[in-house]
N, C-alpha and C. Protein backbone atom coordinates (compact mmCIF):
# COMPACT_ATOMS: atom_id res chain seq x y z
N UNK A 1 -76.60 57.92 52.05
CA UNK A 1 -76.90 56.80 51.17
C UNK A 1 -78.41 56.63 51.07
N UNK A 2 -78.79 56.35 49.78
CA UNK A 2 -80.46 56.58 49.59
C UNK A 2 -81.18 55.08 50.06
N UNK A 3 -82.17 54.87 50.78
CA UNK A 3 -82.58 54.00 51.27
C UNK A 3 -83.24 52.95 50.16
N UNK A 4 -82.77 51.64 50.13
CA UNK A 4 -83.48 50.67 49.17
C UNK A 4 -85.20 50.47 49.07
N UNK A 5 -85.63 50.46 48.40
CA UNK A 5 -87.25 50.72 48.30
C UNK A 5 -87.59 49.57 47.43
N UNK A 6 -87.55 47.93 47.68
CA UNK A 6 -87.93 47.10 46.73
C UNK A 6 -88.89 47.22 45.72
N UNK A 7 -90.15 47.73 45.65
CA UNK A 7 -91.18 47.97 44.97
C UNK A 7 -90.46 48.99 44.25
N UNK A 8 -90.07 50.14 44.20
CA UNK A 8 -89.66 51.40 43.55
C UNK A 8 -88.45 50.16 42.87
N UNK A 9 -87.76 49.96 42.54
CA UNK A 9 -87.06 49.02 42.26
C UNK A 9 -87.55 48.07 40.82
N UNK A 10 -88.50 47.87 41.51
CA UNK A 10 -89.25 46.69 40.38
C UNK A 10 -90.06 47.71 39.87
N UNK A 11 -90.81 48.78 40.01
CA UNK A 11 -91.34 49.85 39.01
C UNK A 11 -90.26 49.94 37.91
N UNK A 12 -89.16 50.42 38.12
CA UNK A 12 -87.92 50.52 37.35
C UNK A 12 -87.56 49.15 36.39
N UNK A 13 -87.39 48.40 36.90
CA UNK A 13 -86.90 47.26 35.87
C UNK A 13 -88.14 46.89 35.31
N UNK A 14 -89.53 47.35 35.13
CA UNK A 14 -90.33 46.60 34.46
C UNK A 14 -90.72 48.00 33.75
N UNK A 15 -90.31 49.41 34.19
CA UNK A 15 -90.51 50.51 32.69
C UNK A 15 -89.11 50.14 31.77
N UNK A 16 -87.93 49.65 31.85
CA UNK A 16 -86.72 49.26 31.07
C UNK A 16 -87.28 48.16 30.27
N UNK A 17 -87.97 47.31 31.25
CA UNK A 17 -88.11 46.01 30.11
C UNK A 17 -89.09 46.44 29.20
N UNK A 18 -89.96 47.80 29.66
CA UNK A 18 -90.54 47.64 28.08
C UNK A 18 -90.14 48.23 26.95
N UNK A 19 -88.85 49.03 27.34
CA UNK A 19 -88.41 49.93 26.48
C UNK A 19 -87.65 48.75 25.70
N UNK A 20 -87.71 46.95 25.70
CA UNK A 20 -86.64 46.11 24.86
C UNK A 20 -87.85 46.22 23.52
N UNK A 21 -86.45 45.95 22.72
CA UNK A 21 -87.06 45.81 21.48
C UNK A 21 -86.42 44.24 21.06
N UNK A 22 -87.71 43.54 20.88
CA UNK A 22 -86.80 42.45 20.51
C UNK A 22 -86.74 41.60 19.17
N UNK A 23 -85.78 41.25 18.88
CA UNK A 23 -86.04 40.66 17.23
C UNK A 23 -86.93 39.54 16.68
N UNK A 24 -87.18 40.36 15.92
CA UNK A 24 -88.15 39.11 14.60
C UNK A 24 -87.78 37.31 14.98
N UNK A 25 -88.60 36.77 14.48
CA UNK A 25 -88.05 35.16 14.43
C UNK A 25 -87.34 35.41 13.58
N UNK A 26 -87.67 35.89 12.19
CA UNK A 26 -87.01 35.72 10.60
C UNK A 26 -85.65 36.73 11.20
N UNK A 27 -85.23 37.61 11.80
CA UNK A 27 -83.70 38.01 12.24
C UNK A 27 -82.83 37.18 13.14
N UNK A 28 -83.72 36.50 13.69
CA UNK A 28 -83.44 35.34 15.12
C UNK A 28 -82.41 34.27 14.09
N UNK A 29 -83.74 33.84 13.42
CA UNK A 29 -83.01 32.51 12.52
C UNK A 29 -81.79 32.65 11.44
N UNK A 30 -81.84 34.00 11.00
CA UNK A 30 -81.28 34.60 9.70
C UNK A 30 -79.43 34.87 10.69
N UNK A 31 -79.56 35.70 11.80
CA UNK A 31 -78.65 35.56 12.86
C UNK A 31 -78.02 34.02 12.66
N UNK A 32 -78.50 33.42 13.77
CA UNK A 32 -78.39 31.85 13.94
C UNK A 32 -77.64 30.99 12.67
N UNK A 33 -78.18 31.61 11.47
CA UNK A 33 -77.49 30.74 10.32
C UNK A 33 -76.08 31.62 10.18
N UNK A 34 -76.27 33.05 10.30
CA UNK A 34 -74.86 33.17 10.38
C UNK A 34 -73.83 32.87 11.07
N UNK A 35 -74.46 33.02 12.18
CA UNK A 35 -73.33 32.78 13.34
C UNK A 35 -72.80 31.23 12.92
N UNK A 36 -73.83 30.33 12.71
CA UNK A 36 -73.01 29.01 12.02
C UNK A 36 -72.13 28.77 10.91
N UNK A 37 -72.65 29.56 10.18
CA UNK A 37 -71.68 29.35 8.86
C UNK A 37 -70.24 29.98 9.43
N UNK A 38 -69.86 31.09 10.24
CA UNK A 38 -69.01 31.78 10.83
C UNK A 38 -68.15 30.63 11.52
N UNK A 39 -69.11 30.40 12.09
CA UNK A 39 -68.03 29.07 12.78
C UNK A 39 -67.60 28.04 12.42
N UNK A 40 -68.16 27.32 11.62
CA UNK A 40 -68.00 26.38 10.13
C UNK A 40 -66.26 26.76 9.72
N UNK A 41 -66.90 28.12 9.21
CA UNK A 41 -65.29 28.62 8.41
C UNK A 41 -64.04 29.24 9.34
N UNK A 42 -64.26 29.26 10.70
CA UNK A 42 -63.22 29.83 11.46
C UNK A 42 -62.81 28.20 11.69
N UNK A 43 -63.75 27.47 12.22
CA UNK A 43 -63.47 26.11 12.47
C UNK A 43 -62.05 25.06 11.59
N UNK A 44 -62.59 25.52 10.76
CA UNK A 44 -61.51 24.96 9.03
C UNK A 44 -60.48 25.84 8.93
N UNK A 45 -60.74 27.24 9.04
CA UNK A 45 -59.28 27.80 9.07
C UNK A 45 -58.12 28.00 10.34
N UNK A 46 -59.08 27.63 11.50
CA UNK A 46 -58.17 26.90 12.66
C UNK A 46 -57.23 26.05 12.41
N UNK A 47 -58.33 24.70 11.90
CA UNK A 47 -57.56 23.45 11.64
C UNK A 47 -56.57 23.50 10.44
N UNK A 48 -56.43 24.14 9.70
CA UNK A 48 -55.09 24.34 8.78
C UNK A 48 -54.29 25.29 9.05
N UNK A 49 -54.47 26.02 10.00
CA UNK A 49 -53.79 26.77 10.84
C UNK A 49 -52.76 25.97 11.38
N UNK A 50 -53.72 25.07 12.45
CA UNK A 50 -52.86 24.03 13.69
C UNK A 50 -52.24 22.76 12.83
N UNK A 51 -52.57 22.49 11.64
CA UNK A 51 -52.31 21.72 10.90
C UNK A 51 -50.80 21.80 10.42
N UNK A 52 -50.59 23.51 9.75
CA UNK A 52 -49.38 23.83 9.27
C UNK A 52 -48.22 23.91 10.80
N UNK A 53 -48.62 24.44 11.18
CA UNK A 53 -47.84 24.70 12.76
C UNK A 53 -47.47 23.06 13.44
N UNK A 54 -48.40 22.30 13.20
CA UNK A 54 -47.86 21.02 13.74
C UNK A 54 -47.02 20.48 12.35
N UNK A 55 -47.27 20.75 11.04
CA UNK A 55 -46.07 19.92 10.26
C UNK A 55 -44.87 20.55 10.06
N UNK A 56 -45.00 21.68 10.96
CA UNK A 56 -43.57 22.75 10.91
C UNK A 56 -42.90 22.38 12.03
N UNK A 57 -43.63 22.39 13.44
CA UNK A 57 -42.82 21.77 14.69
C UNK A 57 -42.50 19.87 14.18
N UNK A 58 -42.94 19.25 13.70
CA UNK A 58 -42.54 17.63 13.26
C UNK A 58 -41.66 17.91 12.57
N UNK A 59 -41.53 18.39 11.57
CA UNK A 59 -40.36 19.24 10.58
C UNK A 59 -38.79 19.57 11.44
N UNK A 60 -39.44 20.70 12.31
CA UNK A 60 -38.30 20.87 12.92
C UNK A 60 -37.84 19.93 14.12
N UNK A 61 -38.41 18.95 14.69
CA UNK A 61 -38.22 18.28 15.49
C UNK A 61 -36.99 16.81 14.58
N UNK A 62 -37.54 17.02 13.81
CA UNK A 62 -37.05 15.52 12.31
C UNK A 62 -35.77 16.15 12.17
N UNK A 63 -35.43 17.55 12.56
CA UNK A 63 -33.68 17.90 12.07
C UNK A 63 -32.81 17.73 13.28
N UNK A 64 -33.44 17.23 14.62
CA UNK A 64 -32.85 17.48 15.81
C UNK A 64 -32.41 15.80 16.11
């Protein structure tokens, strides 16, 4: 088993971190608005989802 070498260690995670590439503000924000609008519309098609499913179980509960 190869012996832990803290310093050799942190050489390593700080040549990786420079290999990040990281995004623009203008992709950051442009992201961000999607991901909201995404959830907006999953949000609404949940709720008429759970909407129909609950007036189908009241439905079927109203014949019992």
């Amino acid at each position: 088993m190869a012996k832990f070498n803290p310093g050799e260690f942190m050489r390593q995670v700080q040549a990786e971190a420079r290999k990040v590439v990281w995004p623009t503000r203008q992709e950051t924000v442009t992201t961000a608005i999607f991901v909201g609008i995404l959830m907006v519309i999953l949000a609404v098609f949940f709720l008429g989802v759970d909407s129909l499913f609950g007036a189908i179980v009241r439905w079927l509960l109203s014949l019992a």
